[in-house]
Protein backbone atom coordinates (compact mmCIF):
# COMPACT_ATOMS: atom_id res chain seq x y z
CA UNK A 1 134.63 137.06 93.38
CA UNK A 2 137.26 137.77 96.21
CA UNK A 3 137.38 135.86 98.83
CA UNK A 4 136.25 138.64 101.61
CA UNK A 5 132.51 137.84 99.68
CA UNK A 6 132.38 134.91 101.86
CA UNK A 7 133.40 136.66 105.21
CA UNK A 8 129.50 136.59 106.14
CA UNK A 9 129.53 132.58 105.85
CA UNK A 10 130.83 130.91 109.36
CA UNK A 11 132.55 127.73 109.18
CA UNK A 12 129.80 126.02 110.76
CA UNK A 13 128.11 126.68 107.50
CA UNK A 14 130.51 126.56 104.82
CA UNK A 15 129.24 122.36 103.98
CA UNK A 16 126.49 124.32 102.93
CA UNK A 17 128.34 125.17 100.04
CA UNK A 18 129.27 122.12 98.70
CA UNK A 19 125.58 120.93 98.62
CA UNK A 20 124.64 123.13 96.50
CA UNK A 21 127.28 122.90 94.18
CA UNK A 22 126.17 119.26 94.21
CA UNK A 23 122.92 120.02 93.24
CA UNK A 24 124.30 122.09 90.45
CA UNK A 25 126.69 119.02 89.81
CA UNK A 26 123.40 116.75 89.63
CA UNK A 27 121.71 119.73 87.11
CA UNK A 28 124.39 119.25 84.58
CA UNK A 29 123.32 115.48 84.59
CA UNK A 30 119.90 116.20 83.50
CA UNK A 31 120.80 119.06 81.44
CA UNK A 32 123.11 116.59 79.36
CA UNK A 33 121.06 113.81 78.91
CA UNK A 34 118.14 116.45 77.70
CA UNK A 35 120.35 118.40 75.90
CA UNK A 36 120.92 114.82 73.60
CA UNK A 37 117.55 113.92 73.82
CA UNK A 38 115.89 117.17 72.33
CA UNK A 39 118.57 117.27 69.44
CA UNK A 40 117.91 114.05 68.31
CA UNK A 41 118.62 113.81 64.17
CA UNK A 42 114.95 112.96 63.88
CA UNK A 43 113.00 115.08 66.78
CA UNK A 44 111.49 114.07 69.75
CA UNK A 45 107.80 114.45 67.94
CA UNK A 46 106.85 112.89 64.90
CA UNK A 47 103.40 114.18 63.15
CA UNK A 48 101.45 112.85 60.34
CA UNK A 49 98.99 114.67 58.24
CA UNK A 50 95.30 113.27 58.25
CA UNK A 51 92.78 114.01 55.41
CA UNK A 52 89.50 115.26 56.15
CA UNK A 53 86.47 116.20 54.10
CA UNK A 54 87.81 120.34 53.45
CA UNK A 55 90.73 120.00 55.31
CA UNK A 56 94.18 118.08 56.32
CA UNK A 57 94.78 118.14 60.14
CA UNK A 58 98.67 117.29 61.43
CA UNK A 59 98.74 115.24 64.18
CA UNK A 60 100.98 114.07 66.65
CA UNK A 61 101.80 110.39 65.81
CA UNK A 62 104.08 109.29 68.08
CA UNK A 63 107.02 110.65 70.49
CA UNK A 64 110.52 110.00 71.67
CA UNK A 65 110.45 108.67 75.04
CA UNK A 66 112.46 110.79 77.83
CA UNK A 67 115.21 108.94 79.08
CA UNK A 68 114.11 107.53 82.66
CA UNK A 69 117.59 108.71 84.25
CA UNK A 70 115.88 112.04 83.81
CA UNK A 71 113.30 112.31 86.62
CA UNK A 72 115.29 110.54 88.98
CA UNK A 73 117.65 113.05 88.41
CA UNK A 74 115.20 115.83 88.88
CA UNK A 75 114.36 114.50 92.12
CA UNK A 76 117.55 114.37 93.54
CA UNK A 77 118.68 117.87 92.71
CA UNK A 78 115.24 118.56 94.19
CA UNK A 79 115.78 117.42 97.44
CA UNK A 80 119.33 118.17 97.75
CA UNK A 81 117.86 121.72 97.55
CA UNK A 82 115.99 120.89 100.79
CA UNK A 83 118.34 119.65 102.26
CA UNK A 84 120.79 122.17 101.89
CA UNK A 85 118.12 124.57 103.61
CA UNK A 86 117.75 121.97 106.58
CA UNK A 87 121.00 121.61 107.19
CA UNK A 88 121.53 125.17 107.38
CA UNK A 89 118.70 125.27 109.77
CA UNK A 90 120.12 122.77 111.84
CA UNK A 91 123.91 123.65 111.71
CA UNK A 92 122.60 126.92 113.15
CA UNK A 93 120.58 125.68 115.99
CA UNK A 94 123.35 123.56 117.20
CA UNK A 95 125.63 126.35 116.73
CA UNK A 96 122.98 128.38 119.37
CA UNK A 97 121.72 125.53 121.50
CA UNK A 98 124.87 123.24 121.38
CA UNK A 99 124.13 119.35 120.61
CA UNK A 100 120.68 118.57 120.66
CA UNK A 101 119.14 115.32 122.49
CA UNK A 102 117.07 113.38 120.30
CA UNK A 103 113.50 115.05 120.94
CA UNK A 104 114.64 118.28 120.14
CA UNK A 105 116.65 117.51 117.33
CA UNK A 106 113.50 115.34 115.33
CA UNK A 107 111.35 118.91 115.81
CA UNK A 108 113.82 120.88 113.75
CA UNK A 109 112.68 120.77 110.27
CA UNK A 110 112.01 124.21 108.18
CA UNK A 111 108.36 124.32 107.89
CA UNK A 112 106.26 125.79 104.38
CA UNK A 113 103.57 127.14 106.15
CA UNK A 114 100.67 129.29 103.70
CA UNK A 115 98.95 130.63 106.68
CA UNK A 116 99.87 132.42 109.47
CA UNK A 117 98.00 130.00 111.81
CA UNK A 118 99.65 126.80 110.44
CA UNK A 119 103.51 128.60 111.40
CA UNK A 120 101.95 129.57 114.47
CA UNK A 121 101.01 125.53 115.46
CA UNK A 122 104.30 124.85 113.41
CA UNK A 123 106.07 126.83 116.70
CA UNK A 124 103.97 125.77 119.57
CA UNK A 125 104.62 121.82 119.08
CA UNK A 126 108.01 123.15 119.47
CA UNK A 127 107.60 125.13 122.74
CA UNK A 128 108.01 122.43 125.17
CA UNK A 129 110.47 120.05 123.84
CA UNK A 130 111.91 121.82 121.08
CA UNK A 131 115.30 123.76 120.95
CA UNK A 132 115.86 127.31 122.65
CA UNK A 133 116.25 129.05 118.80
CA UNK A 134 113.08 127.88 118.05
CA UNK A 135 110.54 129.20 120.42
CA UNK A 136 108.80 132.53 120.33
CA UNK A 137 111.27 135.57 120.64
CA UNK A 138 114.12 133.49 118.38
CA UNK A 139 116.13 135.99 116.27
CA UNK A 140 115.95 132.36 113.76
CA UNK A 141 112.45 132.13 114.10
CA UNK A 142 112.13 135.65 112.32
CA UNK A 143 114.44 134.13 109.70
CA UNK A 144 112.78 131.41 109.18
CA UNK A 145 109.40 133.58 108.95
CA UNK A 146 110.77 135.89 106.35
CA UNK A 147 110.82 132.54 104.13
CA UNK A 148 107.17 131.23 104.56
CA UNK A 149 105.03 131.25 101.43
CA UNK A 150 102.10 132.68 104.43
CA UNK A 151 103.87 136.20 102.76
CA UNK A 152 102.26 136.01 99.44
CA UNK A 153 98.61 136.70 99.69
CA UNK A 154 97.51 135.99 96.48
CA UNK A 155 99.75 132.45 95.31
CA UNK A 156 101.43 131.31 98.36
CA UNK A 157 101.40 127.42 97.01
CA UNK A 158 103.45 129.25 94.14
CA UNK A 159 106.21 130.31 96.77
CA UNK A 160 109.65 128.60 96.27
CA UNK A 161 109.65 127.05 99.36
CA UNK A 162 106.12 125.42 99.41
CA UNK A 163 107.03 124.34 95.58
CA UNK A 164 110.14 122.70 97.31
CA UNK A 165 107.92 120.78 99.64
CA UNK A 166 105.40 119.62 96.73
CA UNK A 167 108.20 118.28 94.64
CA UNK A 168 110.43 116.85 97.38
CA UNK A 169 107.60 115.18 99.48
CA UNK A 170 106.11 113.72 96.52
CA UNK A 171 109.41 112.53 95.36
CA UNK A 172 110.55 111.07 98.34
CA UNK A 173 107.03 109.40 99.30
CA UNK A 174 105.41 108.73 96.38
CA UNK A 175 107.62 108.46 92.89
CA UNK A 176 110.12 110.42 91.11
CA UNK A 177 109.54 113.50 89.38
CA UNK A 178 106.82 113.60 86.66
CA UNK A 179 107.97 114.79 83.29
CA UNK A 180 106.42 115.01 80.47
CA UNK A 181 107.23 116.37 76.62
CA UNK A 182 105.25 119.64 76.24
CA UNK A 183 104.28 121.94 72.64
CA UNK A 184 105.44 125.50 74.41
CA UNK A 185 104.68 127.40 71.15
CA UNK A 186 104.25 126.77 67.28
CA UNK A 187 103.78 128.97 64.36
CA UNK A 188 103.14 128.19 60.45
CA UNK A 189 106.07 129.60 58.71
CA UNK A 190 103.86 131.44 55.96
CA UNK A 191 102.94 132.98 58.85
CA UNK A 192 105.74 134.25 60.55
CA UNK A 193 105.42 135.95 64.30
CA UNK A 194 107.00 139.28 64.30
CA UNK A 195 108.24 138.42 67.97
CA UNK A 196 108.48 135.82 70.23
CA UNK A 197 105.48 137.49 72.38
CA UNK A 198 102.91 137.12 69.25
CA UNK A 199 103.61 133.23 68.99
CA UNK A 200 100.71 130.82 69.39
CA UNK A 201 101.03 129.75 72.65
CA UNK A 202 99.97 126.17 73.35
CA UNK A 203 98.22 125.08 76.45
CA UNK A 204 100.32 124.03 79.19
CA UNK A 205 99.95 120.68 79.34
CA UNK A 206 101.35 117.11 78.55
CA UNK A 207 101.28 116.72 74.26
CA UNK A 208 99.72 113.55 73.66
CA UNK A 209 99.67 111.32 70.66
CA UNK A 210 96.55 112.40 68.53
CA UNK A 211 97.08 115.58 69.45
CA UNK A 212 96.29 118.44 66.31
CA UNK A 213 99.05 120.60 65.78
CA UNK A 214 97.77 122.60 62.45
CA UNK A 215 94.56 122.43 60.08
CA UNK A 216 95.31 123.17 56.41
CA UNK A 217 93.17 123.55 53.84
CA UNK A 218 92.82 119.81 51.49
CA UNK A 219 95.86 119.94 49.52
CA UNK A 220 98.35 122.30 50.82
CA UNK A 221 101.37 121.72 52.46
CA UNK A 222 102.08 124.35 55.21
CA UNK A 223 105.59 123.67 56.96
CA UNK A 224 105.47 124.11 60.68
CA UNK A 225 108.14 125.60 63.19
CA UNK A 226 107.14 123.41 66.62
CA UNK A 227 108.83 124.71 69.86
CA UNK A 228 108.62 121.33 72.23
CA UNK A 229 109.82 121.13 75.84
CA UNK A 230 110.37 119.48 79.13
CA UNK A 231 107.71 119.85 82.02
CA UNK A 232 106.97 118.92 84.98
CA UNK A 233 104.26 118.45 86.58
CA UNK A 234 103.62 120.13 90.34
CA UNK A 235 102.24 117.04 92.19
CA UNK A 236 98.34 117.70 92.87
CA UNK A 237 97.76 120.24 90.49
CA UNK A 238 97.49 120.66 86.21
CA UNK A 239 100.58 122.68 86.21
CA UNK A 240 103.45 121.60 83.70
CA UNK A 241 106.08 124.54 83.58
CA UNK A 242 109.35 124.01 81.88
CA UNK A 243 111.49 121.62 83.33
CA UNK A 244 114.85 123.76 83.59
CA UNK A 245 113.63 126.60 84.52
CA UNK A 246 111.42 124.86 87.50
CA UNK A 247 114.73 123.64 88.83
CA UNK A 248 116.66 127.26 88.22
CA UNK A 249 114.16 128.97 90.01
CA UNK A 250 113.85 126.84 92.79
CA UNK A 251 117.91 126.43 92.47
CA UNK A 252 118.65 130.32 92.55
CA UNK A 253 116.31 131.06 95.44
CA UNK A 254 117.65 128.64 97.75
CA UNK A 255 120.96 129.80 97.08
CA UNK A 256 120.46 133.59 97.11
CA UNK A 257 117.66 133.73 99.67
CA UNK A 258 117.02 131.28 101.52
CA UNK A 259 120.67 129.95 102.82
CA UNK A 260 121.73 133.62 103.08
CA UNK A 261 118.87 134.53 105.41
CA UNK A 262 119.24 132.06 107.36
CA UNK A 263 122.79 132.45 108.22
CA UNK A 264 123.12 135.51 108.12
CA UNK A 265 119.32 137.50 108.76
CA UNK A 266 120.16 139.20 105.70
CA UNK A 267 116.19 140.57 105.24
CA UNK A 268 115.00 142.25 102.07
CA UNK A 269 115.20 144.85 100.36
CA UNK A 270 118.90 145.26 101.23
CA UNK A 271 120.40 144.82 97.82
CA UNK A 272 122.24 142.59 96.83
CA UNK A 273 121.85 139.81 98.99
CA UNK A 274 125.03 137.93 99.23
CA UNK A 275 125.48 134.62 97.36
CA UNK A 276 127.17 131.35 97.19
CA UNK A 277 128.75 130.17 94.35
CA UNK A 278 126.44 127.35 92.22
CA UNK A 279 129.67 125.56 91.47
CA UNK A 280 133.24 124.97 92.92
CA UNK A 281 136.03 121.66 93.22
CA UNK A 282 134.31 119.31 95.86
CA UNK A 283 135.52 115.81 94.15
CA UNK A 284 138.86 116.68 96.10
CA UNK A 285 139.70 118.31 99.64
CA UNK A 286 140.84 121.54 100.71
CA UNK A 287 142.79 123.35 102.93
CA UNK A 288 141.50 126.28 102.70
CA UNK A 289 137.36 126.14 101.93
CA UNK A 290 137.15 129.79 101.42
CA UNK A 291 139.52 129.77 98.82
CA UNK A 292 138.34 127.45 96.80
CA UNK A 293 134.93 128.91 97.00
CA UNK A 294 136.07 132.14 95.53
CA UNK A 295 137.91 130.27 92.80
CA UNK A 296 134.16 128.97 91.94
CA UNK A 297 132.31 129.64 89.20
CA UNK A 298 128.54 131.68 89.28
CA UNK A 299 127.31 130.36 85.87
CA UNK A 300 124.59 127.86 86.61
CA UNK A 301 123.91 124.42 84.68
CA UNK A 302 120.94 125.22 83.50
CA UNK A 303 122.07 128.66 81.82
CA UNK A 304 124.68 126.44 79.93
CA UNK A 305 121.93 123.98 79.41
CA UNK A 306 120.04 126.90 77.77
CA UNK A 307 123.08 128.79 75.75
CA UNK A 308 123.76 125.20 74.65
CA UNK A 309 120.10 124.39 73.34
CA UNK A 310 120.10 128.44 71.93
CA UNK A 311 123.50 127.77 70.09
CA UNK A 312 122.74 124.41 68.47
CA UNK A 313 119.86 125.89 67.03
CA UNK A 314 121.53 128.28 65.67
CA UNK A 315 124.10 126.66 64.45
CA UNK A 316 122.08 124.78 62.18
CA UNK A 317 120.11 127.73 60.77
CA UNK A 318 123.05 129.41 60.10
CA UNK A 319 125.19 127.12 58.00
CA UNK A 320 121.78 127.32 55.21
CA UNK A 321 121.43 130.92 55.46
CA UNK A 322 125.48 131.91 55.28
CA UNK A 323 126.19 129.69 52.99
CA UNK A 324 123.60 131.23 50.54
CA UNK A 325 125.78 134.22 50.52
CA UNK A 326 128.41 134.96 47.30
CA UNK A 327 131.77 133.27 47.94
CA UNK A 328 130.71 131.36 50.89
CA UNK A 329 132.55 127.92 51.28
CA UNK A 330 130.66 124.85 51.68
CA UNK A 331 128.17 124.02 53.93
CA UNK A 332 130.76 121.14 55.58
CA UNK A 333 133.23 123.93 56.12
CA UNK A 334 131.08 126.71 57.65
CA UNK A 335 129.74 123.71 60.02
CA UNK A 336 132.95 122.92 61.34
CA UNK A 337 133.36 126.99 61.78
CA UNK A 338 130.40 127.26 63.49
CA UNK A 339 131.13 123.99 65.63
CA UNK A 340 134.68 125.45 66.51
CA UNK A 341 133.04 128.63 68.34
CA UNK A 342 131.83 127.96 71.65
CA UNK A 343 127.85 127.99 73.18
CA UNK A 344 128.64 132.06 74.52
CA UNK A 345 130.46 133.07 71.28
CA UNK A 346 128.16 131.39 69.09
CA UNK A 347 125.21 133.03 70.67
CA UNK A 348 126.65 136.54 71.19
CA UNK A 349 127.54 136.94 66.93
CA UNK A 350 123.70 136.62 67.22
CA UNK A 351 122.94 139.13 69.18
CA UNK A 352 124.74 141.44 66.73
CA UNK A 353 121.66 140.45 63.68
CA UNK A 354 118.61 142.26 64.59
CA UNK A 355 114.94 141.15 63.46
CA UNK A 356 112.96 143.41 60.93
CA UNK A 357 109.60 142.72 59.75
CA UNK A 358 109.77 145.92 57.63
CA UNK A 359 112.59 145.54 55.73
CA UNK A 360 114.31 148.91 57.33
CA UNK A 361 117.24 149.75 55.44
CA UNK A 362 119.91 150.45 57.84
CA UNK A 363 118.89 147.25 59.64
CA UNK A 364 118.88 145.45 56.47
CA UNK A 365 122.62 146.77 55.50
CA UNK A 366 123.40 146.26 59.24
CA UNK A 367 122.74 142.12 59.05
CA UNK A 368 124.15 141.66 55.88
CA UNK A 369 127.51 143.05 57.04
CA UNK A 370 127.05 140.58 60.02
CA UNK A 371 126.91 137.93 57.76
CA UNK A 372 129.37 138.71 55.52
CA UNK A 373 131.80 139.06 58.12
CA UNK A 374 130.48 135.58 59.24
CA UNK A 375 131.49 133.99 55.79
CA UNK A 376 134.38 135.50 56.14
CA UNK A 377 135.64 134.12 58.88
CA UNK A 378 134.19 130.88 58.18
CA UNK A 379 136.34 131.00 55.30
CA UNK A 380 139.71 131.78 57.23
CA UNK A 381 139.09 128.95 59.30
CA UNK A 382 139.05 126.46 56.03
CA UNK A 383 142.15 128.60 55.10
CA UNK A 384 140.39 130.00 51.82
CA UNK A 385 141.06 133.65 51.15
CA UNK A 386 138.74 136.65 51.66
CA UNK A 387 136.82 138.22 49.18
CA UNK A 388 139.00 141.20 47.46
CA UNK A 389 135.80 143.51 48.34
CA UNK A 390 135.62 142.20 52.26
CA UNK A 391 139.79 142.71 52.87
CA UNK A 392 139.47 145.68 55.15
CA UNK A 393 136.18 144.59 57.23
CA UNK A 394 137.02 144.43 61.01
């Protein structure tokens, strides 16, 4: 990204900046401690199976704890979020209005008003002691319009900004974030899904010990793939979604919406918005703030979270399945192969195997090439020589 990106970004604003790259800073905490949590040796559920009468059920006997550090983590990034959009808000009213005396400056807050009558009390208690930008006619006040969940008809409390307020007022009132292991999806692997859209889906809520995962029938063993997560729970309400991706969402739309809008008015559906970076150096000073922001980086926590999850996975799949090919070298050296490749390189050799269900030929010959050039090079990196046959493969 040159640095003319940021052109639209006034100085009074550029702090801005460095709280979200905090937040993203605080991400990469709880990504890492989940990231060692969910690939525990032993799992982070442990079932049993119980006989019945005709049948076996497996249950859920017991669970790894999440690491406490975890929510409290959650909740700061959370709220750092908010503030970054209050900040904004009030960086730009003092920019308007000049300083503000203390009345005026304890009525600027950004409301998350669902209905058009709660904004419009929201901006009367401002009208008589509030600051200039926020009263009726405000160029701001549109801006800050534009971002009220009162927009979406049908799920307003689902808007990112009245999610914000949920989390962060229950976080900063009540206790930390809730979180809670959740069963996303599971499948019986003599029954495999075709895709990832025909798994069994599993309700989304907490998983709780005594829980029944599978029924078999008396007397056969079935092994199950389990798919566990991370919620959390949206104070007030039976929702659990994923954990990560809560936080991305709510991450990514303060960043490319929100703060933009505000500073700038940018209103949709001019495309692209402009965005801030989610990361660059704030442990040490500089001269020159724009700079460094261009030398930042636009790859969020939790996408590295997620390639790293994605690439451990496969990482351990794929030492069985390579080394069951002819001439492959042993399962400690194609580890260390597959350990020397990084998260995006380990996960885009992946993308070049493609899934069939039918056994199509040309996909068949397709993955098996894949693979072979996969032992291959697993074997150049224990310095063992190529297969004769496999010499002139790319």
């Amino acid at each position: 990204m040159t640095r003319s990106s940021y052109a639209w970004i006034p100085d009074h604003h550029l702090g801005v900046a460095a709280t979200l790259t905090h937040v993203d800073e605080v991400i990469a905490q709880a990504a890492e401690i989940l990231f060692d949590y969910q690939r525990q040796p032993e799992g982070i559920i442990h079932l049993r199976e119980v006989p019945m009468v005709t049948h076996s059920q497996t249950i859920v006997a017991d669970m790894a704890p999440i690491p406490r550090k975890v929510p409290l983590l959650v909740a700061d990034a959370m709220v750092a979020l908010r503030n970054a959009i209050e900040h904004t808000l009030f960086a730009e009213i003092e920019h308007r209005d000049g300083a503000l005396d203390e009345k005026a400056a304890k009525l600027v807050e950004m409301p998350a008003a669902r209905t058009y009558e709660s904004f419009e009390a929201w901006v009367k208690g401002r009208a008589k002691n509030g600051p200039p930008s926020l009263r009726q006619g405000s160029d701001l006040l549109t801006r800050i319009n534009g971002l009220q969940p009162l927009h979406r008809t049908k799920d307003s409390q689902n808007h990112p900004m009245a999610l914000l307020a949920l989390h962060t007022n229950h976080s900063k009132h009540r206790a930390p974030a809730i979180t809670a292991v959740r069963l996303a999806a599971v499948y019986r692997e003599d029954q495999m899904p075709r895709s990832m859209g025909d798994l069994d889906r599993r309700p989304e809520v907490p998983l709780q010990v005594g829980d029944v995962i599978a029924e078999t029938p008396r007397g056969t063993q079935i092994p199950v793939t389990l798919f566990p997560t991370i919620g959390i729970n949206r104070p007030g309400t039976d929702r659990w979604p994923v954990l990560m991706k809560e936080l991305e969402e709510l991450a990514i739309w303060v960043r490319t919406q929100a703060v933009p809008r505000l500073i700038a008015g940018f209103e949709p559906p001019l495309p692209p918005l402009p965005a801030l970076p989610t990361r660059y150096k704030i442990a040490i000073g500089h001269d020159d703030e724009r700079r460094a922001l261009s030398a930042g980086s636009t790859v969020s926590a939790a996408q590295l979270y997620n390639d790293s999850l994605g690439a451990a996975t496969v990482r351990r799949d794929m030492v069985e399945t390579i080394g069951q090919l002819e001439d492959a070298p042993s399962t400690e050296q194609i580890a260390s192969w597959l350990e020397s490749l990084s998260d995006q390189e380990m996960l885009a050799r992946m993308r070049q195997l493609k899934v069939t269900h039918t056994s199509e030929p040309e996909i068949v010959l397709s993955d098996f090439a894949v693979l072979e050039a996969m032992r291959d090079d697993a074997r150049r990196f224990a310095g063992l020589d190529v297969p004769a046959d496999d010499q002139t493969r790319p």
